[in-house]
Protein backbone atom coordinates (compact mmCIF):
# COMPACT_ATOMS: atom_id res chain seq x y z
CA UNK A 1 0.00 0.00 0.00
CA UNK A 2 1.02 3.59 -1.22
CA UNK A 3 1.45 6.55 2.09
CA UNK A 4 -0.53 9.44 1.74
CA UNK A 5 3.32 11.00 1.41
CA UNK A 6 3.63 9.55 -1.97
CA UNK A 7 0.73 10.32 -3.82
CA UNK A 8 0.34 12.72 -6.35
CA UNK A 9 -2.39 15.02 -7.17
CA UNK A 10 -2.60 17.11 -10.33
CA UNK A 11 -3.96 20.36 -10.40
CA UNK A 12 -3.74 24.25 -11.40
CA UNK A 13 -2.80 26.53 -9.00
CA UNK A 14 -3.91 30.07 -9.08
CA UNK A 15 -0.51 31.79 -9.01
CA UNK A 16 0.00 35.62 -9.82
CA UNK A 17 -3.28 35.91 -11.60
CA UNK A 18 -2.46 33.20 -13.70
CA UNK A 19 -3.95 29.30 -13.66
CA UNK A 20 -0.72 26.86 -13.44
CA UNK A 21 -1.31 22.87 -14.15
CA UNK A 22 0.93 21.19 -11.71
CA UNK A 23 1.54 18.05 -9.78
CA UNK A 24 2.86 17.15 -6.96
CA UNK A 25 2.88 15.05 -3.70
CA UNK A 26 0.00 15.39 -1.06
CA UNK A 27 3.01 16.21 1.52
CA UNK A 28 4.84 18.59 -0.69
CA UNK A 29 4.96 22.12 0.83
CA UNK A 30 4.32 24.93 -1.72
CA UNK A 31 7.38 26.57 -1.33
CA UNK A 32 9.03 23.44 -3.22
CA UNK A 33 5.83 23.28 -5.89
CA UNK A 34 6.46 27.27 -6.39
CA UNK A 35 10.17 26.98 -7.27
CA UNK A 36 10.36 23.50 -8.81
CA UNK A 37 7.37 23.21 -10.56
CA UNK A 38 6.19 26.74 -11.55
CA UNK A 39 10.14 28.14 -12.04
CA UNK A 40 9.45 30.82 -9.40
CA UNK A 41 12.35 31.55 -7.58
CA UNK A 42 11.45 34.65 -5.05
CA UNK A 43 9.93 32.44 -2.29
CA UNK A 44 13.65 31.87 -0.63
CA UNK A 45 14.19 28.78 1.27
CA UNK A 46 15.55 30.02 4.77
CA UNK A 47 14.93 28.49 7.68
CA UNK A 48 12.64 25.98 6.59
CA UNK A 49 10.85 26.23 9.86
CA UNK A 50 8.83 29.86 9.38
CA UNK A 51 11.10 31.95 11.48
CA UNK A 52 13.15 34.00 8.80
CA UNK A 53 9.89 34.94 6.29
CA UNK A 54 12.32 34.66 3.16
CA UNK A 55 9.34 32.11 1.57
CA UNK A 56 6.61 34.50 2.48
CA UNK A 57 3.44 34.81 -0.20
CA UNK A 58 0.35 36.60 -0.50
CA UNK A 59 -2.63 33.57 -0.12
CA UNK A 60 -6.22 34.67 -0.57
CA UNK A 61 -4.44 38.47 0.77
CA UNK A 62 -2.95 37.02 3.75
CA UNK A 63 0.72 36.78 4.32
CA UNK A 64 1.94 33.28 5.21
CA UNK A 65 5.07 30.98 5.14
CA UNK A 66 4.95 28.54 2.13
CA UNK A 67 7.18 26.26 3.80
CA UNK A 68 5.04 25.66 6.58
CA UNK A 69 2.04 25.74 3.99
CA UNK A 70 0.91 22.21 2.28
CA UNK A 71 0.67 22.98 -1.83
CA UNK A 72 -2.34 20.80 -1.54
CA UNK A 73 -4.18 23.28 1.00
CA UNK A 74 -4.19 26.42 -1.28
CA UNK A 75 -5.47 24.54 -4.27
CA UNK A 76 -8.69 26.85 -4.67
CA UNK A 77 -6.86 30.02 -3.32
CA UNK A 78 -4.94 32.96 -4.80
CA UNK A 79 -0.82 32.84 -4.27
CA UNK A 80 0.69 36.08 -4.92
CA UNK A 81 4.42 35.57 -5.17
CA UNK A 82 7.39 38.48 -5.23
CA UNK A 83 7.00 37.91 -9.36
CA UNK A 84 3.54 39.08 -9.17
């Protein structure tokens, strides 16, 4: 049997006013989906642990840490990223 770690949902993202198809594993955080799958690069990897705020993006308005953020939680929500 497959963990929930390792399987893969495909969907579009809503990122900088633009719908991206992506996929990627239900434990991925977005930071990782934002910079390898959609080639955006602003969202920094610092910490890791959402004490430095170098991944910050805008979701639904609200600031928050994408690498404390599942991908698969902001699937219907808008990311704002640096680019945007």
């Amino acid at each position: 049997m497959e963990s929930s770690s390792s399987l893969k949902v495909s969907t579009k993202l809503s990122i900088n006013g633009e719908e991206k198809e992506v996929t990627f594993r239900y434990s991925e955080i977005l930071l990782d989906v934002l910079r390898n799958k959609s080639g955006l690069t602003g969202a920094k990897p610092g910490c890791l642990n959402g004490d430095c705020g170098a991944c910050t993006v805008n979701i639904d308005g609200v600031a928050q840490k994408s690498c404390l953020t599942l991908a698969v939680e902001v699937r219907e929500k808008e990311i704002l990223t640096i680019e945007g």
